[in-house]
N, C-alpha and C. Protein backbone atom coordinates (compact mmCIF):
# COMPACT_ATOMS: atom_id res chain seq x y z
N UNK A 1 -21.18 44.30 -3.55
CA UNK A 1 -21.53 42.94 -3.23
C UNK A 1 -22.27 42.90 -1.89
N UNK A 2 -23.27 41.93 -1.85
CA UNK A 2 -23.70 41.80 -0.50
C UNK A 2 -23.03 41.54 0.73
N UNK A 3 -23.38 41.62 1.73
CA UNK A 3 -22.35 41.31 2.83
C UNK A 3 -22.33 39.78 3.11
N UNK A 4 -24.02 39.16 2.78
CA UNK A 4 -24.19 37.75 3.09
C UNK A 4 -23.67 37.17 1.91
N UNK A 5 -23.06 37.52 0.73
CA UNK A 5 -22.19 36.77 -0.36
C UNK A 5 -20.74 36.51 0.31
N UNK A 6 -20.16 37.77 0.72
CA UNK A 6 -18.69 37.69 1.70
C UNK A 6 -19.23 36.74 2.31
N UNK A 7 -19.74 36.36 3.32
CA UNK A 7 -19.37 35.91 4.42
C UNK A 7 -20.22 34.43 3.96
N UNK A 8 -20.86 34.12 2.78
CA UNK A 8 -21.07 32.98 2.53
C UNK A 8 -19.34 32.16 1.84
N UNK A 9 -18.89 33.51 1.07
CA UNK A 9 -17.58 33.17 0.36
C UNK A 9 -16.54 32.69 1.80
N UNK A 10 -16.31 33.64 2.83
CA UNK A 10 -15.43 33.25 3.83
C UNK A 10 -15.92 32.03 4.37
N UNK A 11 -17.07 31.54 4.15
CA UNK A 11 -17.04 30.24 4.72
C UNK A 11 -16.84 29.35 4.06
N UNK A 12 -16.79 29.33 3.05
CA UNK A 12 -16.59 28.28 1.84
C UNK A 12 -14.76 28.38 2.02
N UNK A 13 -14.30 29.21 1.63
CA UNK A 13 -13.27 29.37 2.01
C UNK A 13 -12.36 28.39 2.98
N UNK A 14 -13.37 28.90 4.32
CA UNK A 14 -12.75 28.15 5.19
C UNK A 14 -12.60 27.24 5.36
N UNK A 15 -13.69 26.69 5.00
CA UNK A 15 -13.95 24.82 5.06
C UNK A 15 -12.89 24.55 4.01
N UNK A 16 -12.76 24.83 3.08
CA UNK A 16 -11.81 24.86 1.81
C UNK A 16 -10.35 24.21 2.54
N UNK A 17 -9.46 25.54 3.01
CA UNK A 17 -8.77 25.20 4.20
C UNK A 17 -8.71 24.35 4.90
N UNK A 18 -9.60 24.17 5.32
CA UNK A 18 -9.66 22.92 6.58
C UNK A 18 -9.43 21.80 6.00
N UNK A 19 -10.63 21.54 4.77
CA UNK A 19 -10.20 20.00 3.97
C UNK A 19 -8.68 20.20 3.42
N UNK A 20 -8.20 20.97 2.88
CA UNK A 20 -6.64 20.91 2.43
C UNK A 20 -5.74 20.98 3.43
N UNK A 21 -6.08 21.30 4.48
CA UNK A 21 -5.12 20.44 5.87
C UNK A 21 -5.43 18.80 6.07
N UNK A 22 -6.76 18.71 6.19
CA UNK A 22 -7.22 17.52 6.40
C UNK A 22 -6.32 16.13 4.96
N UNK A 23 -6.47 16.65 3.94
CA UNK A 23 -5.87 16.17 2.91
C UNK A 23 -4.44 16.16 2.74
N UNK A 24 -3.61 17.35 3.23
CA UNK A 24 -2.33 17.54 3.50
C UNK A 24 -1.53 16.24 4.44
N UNK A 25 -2.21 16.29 5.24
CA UNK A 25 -2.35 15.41 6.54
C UNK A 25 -2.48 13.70 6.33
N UNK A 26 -3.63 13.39 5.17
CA UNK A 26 -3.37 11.89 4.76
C UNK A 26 -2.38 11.70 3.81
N UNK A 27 -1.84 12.45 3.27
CA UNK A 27 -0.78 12.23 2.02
C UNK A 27 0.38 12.64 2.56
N UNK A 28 0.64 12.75 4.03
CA UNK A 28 1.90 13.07 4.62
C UNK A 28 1.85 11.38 5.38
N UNK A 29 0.41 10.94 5.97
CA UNK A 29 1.13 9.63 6.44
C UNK A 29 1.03 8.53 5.30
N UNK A 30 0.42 8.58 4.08
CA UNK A 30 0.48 7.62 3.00
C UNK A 30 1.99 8.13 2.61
N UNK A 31 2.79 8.92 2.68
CA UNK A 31 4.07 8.97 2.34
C UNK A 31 5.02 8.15 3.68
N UNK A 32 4.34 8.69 4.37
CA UNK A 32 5.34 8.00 5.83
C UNK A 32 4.97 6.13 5.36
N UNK A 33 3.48 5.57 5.34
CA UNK A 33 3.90 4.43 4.93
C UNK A 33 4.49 3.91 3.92
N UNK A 34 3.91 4.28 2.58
CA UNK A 34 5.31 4.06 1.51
C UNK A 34 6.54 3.72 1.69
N UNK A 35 7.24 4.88 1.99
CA UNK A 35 8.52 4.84 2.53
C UNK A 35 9.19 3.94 3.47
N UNK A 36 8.08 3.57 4.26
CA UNK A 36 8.13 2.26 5.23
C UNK A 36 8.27 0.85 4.63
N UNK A 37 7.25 0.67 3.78
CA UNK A 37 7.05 -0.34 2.42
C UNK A 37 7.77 -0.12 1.72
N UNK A 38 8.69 0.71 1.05
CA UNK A 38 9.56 0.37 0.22
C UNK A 38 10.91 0.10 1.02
N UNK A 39 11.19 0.16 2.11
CA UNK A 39 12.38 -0.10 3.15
C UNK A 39 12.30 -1.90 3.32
N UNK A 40 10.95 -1.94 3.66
CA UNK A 40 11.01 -3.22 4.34
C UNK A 40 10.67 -4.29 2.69
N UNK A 41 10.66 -3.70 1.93
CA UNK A 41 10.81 -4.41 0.32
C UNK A 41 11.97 -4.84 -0.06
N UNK A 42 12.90 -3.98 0.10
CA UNK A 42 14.04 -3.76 -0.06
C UNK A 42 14.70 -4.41 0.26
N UNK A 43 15.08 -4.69 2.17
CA UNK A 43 15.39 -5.62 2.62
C UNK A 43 15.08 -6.80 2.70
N UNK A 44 13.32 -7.53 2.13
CA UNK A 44 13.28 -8.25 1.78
C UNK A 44 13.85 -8.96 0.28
N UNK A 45 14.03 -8.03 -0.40
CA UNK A 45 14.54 -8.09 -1.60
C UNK A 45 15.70 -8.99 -1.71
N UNK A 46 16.63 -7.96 -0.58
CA UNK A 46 18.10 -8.78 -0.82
C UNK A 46 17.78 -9.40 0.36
N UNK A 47 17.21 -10.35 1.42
CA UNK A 47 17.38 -11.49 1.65
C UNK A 47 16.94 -12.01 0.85
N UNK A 48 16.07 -12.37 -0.02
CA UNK A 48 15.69 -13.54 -0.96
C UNK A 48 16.60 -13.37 -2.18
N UNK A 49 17.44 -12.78 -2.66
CA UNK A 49 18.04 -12.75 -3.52
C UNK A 49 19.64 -13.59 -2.80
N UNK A 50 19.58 -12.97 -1.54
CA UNK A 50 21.30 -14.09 -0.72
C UNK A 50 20.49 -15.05 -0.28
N UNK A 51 19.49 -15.55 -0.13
CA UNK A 51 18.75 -16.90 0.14
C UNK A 51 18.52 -18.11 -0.88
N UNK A 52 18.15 -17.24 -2.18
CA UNK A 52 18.08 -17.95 -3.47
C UNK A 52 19.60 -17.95 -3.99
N UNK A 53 20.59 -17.25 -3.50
CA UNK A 53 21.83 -16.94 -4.58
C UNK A 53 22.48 -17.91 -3.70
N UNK A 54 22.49 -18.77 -2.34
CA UNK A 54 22.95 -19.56 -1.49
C UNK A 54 22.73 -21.09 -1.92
N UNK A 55 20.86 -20.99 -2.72
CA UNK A 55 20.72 -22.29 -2.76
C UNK A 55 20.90 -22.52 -4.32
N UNK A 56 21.06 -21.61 -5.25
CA UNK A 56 21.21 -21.54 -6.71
C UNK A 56 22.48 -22.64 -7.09
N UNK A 57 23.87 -21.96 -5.96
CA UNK A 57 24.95 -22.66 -5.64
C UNK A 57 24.47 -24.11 -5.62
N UNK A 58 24.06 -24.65 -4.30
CA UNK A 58 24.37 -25.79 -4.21
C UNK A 58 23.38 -26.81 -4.86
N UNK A 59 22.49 -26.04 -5.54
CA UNK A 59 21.29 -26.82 -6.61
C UNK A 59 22.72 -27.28 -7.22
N UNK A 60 22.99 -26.41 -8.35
CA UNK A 60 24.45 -26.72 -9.38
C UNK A 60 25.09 -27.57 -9.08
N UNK A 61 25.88 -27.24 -7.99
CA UNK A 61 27.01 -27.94 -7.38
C UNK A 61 26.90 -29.51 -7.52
N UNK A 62 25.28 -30.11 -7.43
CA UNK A 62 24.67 -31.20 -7.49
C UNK A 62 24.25 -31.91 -8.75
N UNK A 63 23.79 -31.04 -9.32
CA UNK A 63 23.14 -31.19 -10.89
C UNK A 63 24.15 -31.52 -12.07
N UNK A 64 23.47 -32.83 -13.00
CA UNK A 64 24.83 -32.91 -14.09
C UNK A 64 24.88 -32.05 -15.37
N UNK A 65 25.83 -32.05 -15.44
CA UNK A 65 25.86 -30.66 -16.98
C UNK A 65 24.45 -31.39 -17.74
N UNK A 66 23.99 -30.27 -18.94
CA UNK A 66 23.23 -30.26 -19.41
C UNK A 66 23.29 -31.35 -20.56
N UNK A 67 24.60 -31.51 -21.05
CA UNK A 67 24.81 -32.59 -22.04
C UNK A 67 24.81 -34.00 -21.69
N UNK A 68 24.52 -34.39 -20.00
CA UNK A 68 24.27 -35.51 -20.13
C UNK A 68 23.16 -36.40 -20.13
């Protein structure tokens, strides 16, 4: 093989490398936000579920049965 094929290959290579750090690197902080977003989902979750399950109560509590 030529020598300028190697060393066209080691550079391809390298750059290769570099973008799969570079890529490694955005899909490590798109995981860090995710994980962030599904936390702060979550906890929004169950406040609106004890917010709605607070006023579900006293809707009822108010309202006449259905048969009248």
């Amino acid at each position: 093989m030529d020598e300028s094929r190697i060393v066209n290959l080691e550079i391809k290579i390298s750059h290769q490398d570099q973008v799969i750090e570079e890529l490694h690197q955005v899909m490590y902080e798109q995981q860090k936000t995710i994980d962030k977003l599904e936390s702060l989902l979550t906890g929004l979750t169950k406040r609106l579920q004890e917010t709605l399950g607070d006023q579900d109560a006293e809707i009822r509590g108010h309202e006449k049965p259905p048969h009248y």
